[in-house]
C-alpha atoms as a PDB file:
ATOM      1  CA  UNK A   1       0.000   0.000   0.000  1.00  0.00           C
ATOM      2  CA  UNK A   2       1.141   3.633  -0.408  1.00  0.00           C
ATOM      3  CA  UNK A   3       0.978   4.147   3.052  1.00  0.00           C
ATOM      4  CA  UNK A   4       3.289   1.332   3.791  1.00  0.00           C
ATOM      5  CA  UNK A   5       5.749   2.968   1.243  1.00  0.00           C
ATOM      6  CA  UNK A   6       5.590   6.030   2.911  1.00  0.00           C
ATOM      7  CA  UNK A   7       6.193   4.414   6.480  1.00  0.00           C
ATOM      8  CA  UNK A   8       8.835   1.948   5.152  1.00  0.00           C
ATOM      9  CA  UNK A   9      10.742   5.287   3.543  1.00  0.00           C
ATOM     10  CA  UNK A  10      10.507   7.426   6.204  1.00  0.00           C
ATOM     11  CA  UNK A  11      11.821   5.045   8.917  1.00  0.00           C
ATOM     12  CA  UNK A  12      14.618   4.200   6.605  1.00  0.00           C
ATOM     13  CA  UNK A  13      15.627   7.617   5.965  1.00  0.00           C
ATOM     14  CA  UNK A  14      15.154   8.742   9.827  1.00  0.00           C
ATOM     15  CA  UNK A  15      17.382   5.302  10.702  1.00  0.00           C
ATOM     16  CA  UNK A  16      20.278   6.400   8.166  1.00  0.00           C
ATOM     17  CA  UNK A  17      20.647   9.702   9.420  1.00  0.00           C
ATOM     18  CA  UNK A  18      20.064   8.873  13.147  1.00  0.00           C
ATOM     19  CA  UNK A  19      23.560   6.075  12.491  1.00  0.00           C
ATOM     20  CA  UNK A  20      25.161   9.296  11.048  1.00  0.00           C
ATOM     21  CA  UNK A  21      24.711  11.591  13.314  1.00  0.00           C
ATOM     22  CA  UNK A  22      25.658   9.496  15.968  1.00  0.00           C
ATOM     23  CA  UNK A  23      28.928   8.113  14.356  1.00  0.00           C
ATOM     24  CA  UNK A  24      29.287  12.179  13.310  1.00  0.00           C
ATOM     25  CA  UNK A  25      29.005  12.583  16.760  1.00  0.00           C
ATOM     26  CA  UNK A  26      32.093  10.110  17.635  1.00  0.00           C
ATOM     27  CA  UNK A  27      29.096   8.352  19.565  1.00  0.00           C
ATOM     28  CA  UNK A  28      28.628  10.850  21.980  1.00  0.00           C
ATOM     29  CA  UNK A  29      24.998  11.216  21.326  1.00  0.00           C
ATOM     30  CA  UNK A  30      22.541  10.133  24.402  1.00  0.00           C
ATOM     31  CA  UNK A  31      19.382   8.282  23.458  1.00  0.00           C
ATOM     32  CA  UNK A  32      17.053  11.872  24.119  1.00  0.00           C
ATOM     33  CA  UNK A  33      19.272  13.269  21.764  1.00  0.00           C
ATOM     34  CA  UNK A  34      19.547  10.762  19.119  1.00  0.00           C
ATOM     35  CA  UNK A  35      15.416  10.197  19.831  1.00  0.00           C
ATOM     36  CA  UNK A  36      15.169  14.016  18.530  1.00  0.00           C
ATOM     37  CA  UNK A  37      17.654  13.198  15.260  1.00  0.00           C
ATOM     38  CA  UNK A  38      14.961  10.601  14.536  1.00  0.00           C
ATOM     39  CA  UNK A  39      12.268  12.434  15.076  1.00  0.00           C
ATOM     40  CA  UNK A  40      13.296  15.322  12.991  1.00  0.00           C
ATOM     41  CA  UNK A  41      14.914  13.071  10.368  1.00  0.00           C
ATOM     42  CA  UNK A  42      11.311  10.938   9.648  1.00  0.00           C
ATOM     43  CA  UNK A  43       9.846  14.579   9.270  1.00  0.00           C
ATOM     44  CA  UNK A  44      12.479  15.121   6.512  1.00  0.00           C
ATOM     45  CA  UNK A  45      12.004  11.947   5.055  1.00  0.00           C
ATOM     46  CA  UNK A  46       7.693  12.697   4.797  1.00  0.00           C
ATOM     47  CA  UNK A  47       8.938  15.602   3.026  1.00  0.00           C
ATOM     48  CA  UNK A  48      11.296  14.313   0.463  1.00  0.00           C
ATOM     49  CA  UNK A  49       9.007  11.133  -0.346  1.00  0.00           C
ATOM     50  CA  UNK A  50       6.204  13.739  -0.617  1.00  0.00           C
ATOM     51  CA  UNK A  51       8.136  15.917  -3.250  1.00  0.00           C
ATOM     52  CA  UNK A  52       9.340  12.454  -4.836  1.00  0.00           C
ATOM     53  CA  UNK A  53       5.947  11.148  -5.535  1.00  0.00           C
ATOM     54  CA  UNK A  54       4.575  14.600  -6.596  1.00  0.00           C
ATOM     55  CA  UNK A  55       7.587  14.764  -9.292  1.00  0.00           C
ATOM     56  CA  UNK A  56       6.821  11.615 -10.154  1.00  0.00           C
ATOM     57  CA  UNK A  57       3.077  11.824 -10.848  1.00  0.00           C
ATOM     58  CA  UNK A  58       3.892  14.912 -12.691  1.00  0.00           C
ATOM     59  CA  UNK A  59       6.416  13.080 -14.769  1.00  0.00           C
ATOM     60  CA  UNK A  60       3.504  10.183 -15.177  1.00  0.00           C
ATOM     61  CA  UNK A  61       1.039  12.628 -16.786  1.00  0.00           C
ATOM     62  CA  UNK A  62       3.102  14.675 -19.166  1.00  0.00           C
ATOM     63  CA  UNK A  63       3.826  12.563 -22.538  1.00  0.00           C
ATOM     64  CA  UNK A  64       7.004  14.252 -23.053  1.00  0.00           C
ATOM     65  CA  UNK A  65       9.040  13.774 -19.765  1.00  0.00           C
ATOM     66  CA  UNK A  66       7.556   9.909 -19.262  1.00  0.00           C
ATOM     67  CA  UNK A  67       8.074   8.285 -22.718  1.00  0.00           C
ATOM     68  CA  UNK A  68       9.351   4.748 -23.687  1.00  0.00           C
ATOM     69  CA  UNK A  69      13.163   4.543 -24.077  1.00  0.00           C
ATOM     70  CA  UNK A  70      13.953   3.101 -27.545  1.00  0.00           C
END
């Protein structure tokens, strides 16, 4: 389901940059703080599928920009 992609994305995304910023952090980071990383990473992630999917239908409905490759 699409809401299942958007879950599945988003926790992906909020998971890769939570590892990063904690291994940026030279694992330093307490679990509050690495909680918040999540937290604001999923909302980041809910954006960029968002903007992804729009493209994407736009992309769908214009004959030009989604045509067969030969």
């Amino acid at each position: 389901s699409s809401l299942g992609a958007v879950d599945a994305f988003t926790a992906t995304w909020a998971m890769g940059k939570t590892t990063q910023a904690y291994f940026e952090s030279g694992q330093a980071l307490n679990s509050i703080a690495l909680r918040q990383v999540f937290k604001q990473a999923r909302k980041a992630g809910e954006l960029i599928y968002s903007y992804n999917e729009t493209c994407n239908r736009r992309a769908a409905a214009d004959p030009i920009l989604h045509r067969s490759k030969p």
